[in-house]
C-alpha atoms as a PDB file:
ATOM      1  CA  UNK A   1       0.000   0.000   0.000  1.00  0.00           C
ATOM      2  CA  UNK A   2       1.633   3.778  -0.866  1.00  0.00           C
ATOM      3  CA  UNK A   3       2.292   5.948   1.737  1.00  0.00           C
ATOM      4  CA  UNK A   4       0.346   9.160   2.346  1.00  0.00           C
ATOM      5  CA  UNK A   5       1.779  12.363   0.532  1.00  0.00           C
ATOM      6  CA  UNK A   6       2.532  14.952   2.751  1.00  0.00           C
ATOM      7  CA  UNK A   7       1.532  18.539   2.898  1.00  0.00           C
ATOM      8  CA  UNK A   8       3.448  20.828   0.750  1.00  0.00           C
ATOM      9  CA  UNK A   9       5.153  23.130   3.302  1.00  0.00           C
ATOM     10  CA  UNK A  10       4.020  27.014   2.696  1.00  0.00           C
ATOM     11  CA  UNK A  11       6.879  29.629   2.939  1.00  0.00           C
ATOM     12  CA  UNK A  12       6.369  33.103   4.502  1.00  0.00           C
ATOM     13  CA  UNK A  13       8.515  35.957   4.759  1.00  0.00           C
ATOM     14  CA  UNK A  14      11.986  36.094   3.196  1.00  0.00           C
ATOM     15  CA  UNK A  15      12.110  32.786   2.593  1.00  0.00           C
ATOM     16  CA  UNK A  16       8.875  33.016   0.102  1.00  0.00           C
ATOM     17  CA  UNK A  17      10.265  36.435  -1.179  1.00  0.00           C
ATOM     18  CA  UNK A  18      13.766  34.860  -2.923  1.00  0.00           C
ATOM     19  CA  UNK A  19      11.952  31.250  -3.744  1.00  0.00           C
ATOM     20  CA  UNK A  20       9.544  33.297  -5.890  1.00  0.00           C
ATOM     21  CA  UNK A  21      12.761  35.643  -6.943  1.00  0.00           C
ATOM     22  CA  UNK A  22      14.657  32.385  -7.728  1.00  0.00           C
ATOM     23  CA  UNK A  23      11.589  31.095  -9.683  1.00  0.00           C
ATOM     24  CA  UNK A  24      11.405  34.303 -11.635  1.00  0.00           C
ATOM     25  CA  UNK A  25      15.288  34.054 -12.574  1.00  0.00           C
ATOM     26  CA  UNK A  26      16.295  30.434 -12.927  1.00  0.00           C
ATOM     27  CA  UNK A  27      20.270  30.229 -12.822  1.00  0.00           C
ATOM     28  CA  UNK A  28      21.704  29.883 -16.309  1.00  0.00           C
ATOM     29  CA  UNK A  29      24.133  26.771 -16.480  1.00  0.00           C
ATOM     30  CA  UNK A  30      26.567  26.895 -19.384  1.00  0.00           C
ATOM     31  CA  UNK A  31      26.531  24.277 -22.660  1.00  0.00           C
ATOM     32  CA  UNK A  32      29.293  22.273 -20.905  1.00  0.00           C
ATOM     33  CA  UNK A  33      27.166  21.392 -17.873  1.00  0.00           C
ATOM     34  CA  UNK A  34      23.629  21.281 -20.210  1.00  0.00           C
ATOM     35  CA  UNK A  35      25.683  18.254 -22.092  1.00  0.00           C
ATOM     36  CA  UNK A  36      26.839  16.643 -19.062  1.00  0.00           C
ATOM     37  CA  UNK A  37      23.268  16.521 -17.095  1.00  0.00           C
ATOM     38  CA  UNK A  38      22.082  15.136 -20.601  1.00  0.00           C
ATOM     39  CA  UNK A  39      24.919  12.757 -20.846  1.00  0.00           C
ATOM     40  CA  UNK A  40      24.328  11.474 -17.629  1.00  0.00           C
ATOM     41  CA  UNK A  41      20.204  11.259 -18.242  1.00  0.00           C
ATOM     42  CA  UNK A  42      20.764   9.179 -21.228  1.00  0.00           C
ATOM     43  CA  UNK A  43      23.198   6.477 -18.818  1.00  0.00           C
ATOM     44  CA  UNK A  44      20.458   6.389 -16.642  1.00  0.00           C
ATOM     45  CA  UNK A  45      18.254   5.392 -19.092  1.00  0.00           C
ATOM     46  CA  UNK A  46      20.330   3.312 -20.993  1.00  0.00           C
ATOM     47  CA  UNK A  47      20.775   1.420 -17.234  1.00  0.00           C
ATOM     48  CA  UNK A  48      16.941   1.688 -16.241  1.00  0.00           C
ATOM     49  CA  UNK A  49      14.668  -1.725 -16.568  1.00  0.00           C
ATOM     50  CA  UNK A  50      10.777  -1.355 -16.839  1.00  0.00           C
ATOM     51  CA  UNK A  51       9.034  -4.646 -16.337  1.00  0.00           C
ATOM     52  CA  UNK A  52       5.368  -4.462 -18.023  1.00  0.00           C
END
């Protein structure tokens, strides 16, 4: 049986103010590291079994 999903946790204050600030302006990350997260997504995939 799954487990019950918890309550997403509500942020007040200045803690809300630079989540929705960090939301608004994602980081950039450069082509180097873009290739590398996809390189490493396509291992895990390659390494992943789904049994239908």
């Amino acid at each position: 049986m799954a487990r019950p999903i918890k309550p997403t946790p509500i942020l007040y204050g200045k803690e809300a103010t630079n989540f929705e600030l960090r939301m608004q302006n994602p980081p950039k990350i450069s082509l180097k590291e873009k290739r590398e997260m996809e390189a490493a997504y396509k291992l895990a995939q390659s390494r992943a079994t789904f049994a239908l």
